[in-house]
N, C-alpha and C. Protein backbone atom coordinates (compact mmCIF):
# COMPACT_ATOMS: atom_id res chain seq x y z
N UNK A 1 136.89 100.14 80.63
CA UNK A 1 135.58 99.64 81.09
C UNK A 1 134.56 100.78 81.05
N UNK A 2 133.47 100.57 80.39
CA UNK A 2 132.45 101.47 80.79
C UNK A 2 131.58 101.84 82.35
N UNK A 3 131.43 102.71 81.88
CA UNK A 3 130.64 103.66 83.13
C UNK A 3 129.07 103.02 83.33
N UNK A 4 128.90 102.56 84.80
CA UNK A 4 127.41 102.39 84.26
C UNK A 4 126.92 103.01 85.44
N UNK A 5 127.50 104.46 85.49
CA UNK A 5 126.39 105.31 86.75
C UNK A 5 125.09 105.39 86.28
N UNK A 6 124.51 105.03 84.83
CA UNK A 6 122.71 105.30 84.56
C UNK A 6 122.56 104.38 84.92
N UNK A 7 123.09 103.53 85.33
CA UNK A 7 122.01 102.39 86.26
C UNK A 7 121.62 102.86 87.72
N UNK A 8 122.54 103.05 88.16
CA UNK A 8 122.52 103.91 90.05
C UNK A 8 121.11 104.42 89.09
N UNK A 9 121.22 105.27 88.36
CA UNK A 9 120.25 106.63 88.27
C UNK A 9 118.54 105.63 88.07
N UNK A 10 118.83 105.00 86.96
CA UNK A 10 117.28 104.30 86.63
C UNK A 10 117.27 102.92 88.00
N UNK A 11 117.87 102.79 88.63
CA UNK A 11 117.27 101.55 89.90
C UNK A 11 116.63 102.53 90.60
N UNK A 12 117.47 103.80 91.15
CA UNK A 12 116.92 104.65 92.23
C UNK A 12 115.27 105.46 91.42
N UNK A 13 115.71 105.56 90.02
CA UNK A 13 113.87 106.11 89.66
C UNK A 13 113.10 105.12 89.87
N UNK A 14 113.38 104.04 89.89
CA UNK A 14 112.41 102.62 89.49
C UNK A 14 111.77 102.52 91.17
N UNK A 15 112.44 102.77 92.05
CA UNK A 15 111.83 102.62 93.62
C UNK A 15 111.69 104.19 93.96
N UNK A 16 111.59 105.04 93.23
CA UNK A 16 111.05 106.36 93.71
C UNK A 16 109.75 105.97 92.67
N UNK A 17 109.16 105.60 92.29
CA UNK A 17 108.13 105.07 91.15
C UNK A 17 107.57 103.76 92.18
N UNK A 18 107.75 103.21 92.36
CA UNK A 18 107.64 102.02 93.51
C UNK A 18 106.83 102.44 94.80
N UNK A 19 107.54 103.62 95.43
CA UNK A 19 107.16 103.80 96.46
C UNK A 19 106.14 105.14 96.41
N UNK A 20 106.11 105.92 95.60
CA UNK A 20 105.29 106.96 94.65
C UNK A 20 103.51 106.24 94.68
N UNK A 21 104.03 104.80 94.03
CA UNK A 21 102.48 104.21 93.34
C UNK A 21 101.43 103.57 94.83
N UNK A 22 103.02 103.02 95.87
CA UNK A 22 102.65 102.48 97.01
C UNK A 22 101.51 102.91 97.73
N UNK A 23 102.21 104.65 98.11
CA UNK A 23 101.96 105.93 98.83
C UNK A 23 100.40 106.16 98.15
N UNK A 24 100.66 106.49 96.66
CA UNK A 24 99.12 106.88 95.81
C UNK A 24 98.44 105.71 96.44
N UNK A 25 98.23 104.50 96.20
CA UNK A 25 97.23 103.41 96.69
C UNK A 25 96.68 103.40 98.22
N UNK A 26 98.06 103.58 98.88
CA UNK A 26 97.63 103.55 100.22
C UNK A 26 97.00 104.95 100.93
N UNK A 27 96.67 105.77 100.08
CA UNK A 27 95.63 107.29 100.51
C UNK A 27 94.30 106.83 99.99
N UNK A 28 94.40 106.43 98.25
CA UNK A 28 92.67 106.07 97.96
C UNK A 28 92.46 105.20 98.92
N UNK A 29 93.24 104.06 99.57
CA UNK A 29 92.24 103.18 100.33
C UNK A 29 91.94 103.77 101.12
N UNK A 30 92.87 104.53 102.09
CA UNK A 30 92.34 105.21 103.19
C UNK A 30 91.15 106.19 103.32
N UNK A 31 91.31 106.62 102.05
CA UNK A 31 90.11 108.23 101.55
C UNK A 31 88.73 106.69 101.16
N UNK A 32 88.96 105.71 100.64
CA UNK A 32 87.30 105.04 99.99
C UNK A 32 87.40 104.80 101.69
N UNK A 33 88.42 103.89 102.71
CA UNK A 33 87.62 103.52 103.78
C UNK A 33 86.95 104.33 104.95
N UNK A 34 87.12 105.73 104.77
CA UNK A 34 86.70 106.75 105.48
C UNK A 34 85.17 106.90 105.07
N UNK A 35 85.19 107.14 103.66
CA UNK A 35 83.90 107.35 103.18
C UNK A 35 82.67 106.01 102.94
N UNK A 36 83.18 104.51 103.43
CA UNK A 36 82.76 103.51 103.69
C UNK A 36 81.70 103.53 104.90
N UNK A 37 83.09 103.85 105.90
CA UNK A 37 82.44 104.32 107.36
C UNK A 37 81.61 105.43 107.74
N UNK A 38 81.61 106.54 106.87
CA UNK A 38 80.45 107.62 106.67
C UNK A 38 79.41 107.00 106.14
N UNK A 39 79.62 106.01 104.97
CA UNK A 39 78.29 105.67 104.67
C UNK A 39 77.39 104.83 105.94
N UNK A 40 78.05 103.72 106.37
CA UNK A 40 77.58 102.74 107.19
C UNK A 40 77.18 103.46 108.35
N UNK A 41 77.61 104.82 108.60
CA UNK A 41 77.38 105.42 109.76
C UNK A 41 75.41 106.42 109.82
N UNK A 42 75.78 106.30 108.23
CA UNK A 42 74.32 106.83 107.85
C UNK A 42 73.00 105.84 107.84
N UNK A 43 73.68 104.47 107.91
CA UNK A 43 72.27 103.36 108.13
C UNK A 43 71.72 103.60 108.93
C-alpha cells in the first residue's frame, strides 16, 4: 500500500493558508475601521 503522509503535509498547508488569509483580513478591517473612526471623529 502506498504512503500518503503528503496529504497530512498539504491538508495541514491548506489551513495554515486558511487561517494566514483569515488573520491578513481580519487586521485590514481592523486598521480601515480605526481610520473610519478617525475620520468621523474629524466631522
Amino acid at each position: 500500500m502506498k504512503s500518503y503522509w503528503f496529504l497530512f503535509w498539504a491538508y495541514n498547508v491548506i489551513w495554515l493558508a486558511i487561517a494566514g488569509f483569515m488573520l491578513l483580513a481580519f487586521l485590514r478591517v481592523r486598521r480601515a475601521d480605526r481610520r473610519i473612526d478617525g475620520l468621523e471623529r474629524e466631522i
